[in-house]
N, C-alpha and C. Protein backbone atom coordinates (compact mmCIF):
# COMPACT_ATOMS: atom_id res chain seq x y z
N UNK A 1 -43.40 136.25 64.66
CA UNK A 1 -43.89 137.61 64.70
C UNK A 1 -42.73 138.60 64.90
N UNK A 2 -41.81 138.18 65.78
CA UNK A 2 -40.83 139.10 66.07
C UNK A 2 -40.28 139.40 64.79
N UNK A 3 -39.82 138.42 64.41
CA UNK A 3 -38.42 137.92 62.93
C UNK A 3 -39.36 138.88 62.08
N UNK A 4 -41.03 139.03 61.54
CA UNK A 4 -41.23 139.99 60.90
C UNK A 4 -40.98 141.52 61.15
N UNK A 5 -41.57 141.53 62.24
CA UNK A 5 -41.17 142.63 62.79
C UNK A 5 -39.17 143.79 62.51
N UNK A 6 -38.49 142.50 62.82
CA UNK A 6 -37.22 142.32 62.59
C UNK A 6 -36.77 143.31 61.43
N UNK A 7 -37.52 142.07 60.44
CA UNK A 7 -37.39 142.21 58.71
C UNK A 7 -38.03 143.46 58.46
N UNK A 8 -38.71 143.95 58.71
CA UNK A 8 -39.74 145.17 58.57
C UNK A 8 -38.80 145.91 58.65
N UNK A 9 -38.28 146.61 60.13
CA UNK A 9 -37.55 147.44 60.24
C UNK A 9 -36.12 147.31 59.56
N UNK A 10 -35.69 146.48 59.26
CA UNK A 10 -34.47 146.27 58.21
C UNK A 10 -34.20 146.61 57.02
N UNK A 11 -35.82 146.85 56.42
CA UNK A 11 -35.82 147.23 54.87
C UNK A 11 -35.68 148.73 55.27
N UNK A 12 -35.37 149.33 54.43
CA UNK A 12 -35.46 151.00 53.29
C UNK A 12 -36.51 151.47 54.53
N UNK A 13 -37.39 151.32 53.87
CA UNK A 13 -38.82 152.17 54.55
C UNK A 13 -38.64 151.87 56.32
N UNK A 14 -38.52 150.58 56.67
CA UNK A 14 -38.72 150.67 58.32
C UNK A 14 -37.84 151.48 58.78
N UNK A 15 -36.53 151.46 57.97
CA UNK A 15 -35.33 152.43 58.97
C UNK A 15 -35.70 153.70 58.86
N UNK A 16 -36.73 153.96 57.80
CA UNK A 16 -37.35 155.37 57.40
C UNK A 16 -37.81 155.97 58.43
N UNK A 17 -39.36 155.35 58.80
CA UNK A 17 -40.10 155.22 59.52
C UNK A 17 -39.65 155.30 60.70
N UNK A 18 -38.93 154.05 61.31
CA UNK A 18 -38.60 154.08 62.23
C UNK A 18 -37.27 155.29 62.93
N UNK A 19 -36.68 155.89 61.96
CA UNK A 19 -35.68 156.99 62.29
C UNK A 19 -36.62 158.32 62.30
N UNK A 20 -37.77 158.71 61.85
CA UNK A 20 -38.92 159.47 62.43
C UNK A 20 -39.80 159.42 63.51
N UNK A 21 -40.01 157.98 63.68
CA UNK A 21 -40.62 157.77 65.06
C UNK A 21 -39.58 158.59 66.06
N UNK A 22 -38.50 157.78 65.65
CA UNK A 22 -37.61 158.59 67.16
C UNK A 22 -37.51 160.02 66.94
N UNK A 23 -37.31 160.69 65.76
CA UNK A 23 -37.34 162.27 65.95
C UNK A 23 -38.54 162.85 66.78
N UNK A 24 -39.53 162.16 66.10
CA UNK A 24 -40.80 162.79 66.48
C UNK A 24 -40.54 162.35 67.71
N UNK A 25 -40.50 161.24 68.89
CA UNK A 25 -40.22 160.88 70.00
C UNK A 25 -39.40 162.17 71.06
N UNK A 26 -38.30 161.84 70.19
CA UNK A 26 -37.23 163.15 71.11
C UNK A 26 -37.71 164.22 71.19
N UNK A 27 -38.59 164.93 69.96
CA UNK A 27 -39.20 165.96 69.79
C UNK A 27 -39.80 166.10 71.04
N UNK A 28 -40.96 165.33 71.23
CA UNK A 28 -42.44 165.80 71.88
C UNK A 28 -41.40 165.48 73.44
N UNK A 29 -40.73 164.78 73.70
CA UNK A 29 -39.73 164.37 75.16
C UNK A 29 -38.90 165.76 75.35
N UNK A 30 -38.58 166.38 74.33
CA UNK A 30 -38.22 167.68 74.85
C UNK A 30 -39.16 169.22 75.00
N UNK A 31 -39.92 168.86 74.28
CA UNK A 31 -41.02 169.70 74.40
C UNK A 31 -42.24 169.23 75.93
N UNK A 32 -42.08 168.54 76.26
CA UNK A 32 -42.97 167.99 77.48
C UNK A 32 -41.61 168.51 78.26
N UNK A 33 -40.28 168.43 78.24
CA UNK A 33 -39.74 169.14 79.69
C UNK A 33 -39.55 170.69 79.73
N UNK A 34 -40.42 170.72 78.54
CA UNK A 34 -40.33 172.38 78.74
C UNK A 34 -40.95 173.07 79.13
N UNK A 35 -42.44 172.48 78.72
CA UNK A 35 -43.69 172.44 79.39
C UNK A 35 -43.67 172.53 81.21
N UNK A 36 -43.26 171.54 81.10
CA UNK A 36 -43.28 171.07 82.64
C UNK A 36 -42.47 172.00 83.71
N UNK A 37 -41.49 172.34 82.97
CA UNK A 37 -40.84 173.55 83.63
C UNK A 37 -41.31 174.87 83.79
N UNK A 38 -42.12 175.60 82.67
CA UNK A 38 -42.48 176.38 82.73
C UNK A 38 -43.64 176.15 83.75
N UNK A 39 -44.56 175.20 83.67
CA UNK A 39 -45.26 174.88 84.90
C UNK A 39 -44.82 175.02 86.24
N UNK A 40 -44.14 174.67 86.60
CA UNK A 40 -43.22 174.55 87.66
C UNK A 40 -42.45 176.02 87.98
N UNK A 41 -42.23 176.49 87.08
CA UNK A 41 -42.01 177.65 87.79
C UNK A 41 -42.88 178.95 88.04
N UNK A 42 -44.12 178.45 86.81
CA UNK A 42 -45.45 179.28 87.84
C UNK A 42 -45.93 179.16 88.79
N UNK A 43 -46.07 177.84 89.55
CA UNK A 43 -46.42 177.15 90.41
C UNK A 43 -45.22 177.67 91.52
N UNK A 44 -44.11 177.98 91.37
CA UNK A 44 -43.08 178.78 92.50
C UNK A 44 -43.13 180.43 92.08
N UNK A 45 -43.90 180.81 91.37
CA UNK A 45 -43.59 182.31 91.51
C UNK A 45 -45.10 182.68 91.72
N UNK A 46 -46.24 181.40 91.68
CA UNK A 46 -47.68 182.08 92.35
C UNK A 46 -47.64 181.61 93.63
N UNK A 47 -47.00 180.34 94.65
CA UNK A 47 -46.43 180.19 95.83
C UNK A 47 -45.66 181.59 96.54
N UNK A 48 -44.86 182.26 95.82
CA UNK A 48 -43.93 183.63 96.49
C UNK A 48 -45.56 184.22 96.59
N UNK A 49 -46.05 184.67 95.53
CA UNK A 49 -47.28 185.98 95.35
C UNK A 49 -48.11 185.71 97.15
N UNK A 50 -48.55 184.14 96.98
CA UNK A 50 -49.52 184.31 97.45
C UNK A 50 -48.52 183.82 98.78
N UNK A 51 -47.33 183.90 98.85
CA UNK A 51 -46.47 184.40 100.47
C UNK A 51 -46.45 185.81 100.63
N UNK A 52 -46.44 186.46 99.79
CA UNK A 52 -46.32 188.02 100.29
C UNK A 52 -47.43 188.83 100.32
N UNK A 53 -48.60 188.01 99.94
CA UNK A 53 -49.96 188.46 100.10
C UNK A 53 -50.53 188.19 101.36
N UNK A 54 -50.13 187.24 102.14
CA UNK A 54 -50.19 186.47 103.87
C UNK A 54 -49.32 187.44 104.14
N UNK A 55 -48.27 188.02 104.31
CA UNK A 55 -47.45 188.35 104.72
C UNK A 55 -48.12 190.08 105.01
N UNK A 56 -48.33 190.39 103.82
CA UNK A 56 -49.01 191.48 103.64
C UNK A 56 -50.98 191.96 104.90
N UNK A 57 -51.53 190.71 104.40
CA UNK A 57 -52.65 191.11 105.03
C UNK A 57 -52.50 190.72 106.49
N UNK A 58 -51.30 189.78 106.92
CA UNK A 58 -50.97 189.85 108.84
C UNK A 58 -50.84 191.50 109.20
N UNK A 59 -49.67 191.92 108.37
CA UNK A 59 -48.88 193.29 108.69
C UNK A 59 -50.07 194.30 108.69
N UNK A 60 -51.30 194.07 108.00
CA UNK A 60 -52.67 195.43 108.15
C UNK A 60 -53.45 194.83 109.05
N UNK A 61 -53.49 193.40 109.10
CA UNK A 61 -54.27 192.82 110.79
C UNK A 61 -53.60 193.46 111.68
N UNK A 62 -52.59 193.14 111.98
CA UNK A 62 -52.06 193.83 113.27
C UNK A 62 -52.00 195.39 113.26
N UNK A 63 -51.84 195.88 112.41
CA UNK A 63 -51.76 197.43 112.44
C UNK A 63 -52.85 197.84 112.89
N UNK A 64 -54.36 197.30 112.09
CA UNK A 64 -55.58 197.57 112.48
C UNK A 64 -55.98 197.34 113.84
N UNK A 65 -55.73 196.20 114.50
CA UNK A 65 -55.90 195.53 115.87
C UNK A 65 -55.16 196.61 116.67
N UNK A 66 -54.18 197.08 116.56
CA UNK A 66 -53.45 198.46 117.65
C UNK A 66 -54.25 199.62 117.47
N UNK A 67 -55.55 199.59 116.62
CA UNK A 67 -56.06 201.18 116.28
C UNK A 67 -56.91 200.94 117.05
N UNK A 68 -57.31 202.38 117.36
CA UNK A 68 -58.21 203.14 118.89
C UNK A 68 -59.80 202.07 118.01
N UNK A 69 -60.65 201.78 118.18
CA UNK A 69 -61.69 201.66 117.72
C UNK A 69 -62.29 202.74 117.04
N UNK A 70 -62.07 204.17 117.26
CA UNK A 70 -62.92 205.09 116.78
C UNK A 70 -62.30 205.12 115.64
N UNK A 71 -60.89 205.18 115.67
CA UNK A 71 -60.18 205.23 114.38
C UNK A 71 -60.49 204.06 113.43
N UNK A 72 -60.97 203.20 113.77
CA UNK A 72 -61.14 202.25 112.79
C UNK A 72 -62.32 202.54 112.19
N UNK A 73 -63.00 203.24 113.10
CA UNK A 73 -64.58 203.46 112.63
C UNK A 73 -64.47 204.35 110.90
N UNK A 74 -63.81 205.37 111.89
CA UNK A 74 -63.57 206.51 111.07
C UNK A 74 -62.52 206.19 109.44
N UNK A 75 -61.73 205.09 109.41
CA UNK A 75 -61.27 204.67 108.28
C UNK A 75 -62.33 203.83 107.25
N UNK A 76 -62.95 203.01 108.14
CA UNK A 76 -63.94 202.54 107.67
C UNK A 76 -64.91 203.46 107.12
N UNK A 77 -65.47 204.67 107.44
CA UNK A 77 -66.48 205.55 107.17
C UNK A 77 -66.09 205.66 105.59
N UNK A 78 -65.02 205.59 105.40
CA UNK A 78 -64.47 206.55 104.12
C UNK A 78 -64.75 205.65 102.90
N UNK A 79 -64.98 204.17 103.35
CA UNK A 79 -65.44 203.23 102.48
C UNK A 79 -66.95 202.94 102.09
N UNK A 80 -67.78 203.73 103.13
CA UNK A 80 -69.17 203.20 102.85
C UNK A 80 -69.73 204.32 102.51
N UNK A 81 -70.57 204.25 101.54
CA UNK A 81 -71.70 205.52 101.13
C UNK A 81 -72.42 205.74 101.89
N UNK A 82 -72.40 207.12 102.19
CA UNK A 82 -73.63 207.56 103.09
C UNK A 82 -75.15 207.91 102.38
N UNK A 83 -76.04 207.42 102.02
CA UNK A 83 -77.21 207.64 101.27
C UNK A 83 -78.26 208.21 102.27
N UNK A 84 -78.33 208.03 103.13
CA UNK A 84 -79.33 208.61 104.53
C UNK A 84 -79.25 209.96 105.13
């Protein structure tokens, strides 16, 4: 089985064949690390987002938590419809 195998790729056509397999091979092997990279670096620039979005809603927790209560009331007012 091998020895055909062998002979196969030895003629005209297998070295054909077989010198496309590998293009096409290298092809899709460089195109999958490109992929993968670009993955990878969405995956580190939606990691930053969603650090400076924590970062962000601590810095209005605490700001809010130091306000008088009335003042919070009163910021809050400005968000809700008064229909009554």
């Amino acid at each position: 089985m091998l020895t055909a195998i062998l002979a196969w790729l030895s003629s005209r056509f297998g070295r054909t064949v077989a010198t496309w397999a590998a293009a096409v091979a290298t092809a899709m092997a460089i195109y999958w690390r490109i992929y993968e990279s670009g993955r990878s670096a969405e995956r580190a620039a939606e990691a930053q987002r969603d650090a400076e979005t924590i970062t962000k809603r601590t810095t209005i927790d605490e700001a809010v938590d130091r306000m008088p209560n009335a003042d919070v009331r009163n910021q809050l007012r400005k968000w809700v419809r008064n229909d009554g």
